[in-house]
Protein backbone atom coordinates (compact mmCIF):
# COMPACT_ATOMS: atom_id res chain seq x y z
CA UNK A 1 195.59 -26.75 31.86
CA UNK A 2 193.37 -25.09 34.04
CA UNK A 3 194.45 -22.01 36.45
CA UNK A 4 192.95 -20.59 39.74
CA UNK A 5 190.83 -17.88 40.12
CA UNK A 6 193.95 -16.18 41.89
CA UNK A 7 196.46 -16.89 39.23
CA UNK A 8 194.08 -15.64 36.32
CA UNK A 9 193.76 -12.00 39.00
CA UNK A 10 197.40 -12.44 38.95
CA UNK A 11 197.97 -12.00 35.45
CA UNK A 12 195.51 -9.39 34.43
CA UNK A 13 196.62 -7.59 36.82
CA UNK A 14 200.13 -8.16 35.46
CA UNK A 15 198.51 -7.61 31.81
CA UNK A 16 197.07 -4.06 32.94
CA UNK A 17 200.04 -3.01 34.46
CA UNK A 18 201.86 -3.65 31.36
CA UNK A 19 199.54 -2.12 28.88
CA UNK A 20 199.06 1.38 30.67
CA UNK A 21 202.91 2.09 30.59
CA UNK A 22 203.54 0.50 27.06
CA UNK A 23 204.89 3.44 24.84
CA UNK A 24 203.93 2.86 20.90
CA UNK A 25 206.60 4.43 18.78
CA UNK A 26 205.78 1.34 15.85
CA UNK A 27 204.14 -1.51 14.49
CA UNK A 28 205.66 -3.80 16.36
CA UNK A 29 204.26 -2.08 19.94
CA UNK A 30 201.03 -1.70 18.20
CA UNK A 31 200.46 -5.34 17.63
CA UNK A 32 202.16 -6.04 21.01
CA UNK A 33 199.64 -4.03 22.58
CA UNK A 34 196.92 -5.32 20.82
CA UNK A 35 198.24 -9.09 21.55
CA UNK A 36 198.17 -7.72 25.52
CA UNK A 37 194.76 -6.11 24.88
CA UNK A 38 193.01 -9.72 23.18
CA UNK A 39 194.77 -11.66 26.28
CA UNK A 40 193.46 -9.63 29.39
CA UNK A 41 189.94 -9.91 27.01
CA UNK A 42 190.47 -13.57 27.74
CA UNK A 43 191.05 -13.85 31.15
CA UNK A 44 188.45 -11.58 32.28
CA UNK A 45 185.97 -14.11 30.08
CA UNK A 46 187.64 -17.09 31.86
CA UNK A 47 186.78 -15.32 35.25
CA UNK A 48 183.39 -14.51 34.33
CA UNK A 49 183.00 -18.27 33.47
CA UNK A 50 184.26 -19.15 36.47
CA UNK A 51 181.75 -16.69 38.17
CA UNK A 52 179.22 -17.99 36.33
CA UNK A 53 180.15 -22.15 37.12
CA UNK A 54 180.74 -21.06 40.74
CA UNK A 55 176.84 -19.11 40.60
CA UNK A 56 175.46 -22.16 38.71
CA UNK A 57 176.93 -24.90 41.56
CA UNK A 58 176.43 -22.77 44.79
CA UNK A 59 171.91 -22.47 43.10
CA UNK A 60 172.26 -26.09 42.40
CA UNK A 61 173.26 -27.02 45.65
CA UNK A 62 171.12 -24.57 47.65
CA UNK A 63 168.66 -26.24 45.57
CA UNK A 64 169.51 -29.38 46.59
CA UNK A 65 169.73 -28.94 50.55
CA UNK A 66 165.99 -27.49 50.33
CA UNK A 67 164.22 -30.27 48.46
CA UNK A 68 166.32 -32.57 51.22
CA UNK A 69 165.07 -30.68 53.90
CA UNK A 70 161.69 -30.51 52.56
CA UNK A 71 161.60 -34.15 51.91
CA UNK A 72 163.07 -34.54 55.95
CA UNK A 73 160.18 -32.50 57.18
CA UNK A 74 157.64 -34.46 55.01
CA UNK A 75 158.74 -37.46 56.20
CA UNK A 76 158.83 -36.53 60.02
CA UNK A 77 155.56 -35.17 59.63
CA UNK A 78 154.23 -38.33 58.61
């Protein structure tokens, strides 16, 4: 299953929220917090990711709409 950009903001924020006002008083909360702690680790790696495919597409097709252009103007030129 794959999630939105929004819905993966959504949740850390929701994740954040939830580890600044968590009180540890045992083990329990302590592993609970950690648990919270590992997931909001993984969805700010998922948005990076996304960051990163999103970078990766918009170069490629930059990339692409310059070599056609360039190939446009070679052939008009000719």
């Amino acid at each position: 299953m794959s999630l939105s950009r929004q819905s993966l903001e959504i949740l850390l924020d929701l994740i954040e929220i939830k580890v600044s006002v968590i009180e540890v008083q045992d083990k329990d909360d302590a592993r609970e917090l950690n648990k919270l702690r590992k997931c909001r680790q993984e969805l700010v790696n998922e948005l990076s990711k996304m960051h990163t495919r999103r970078s990766t597409s918009l170069l490629k097709s930059s990339r692409q709409s310059r070599l056609a252009s360039g190939r446009r103007r070679s052939i008009s030129r000719h």
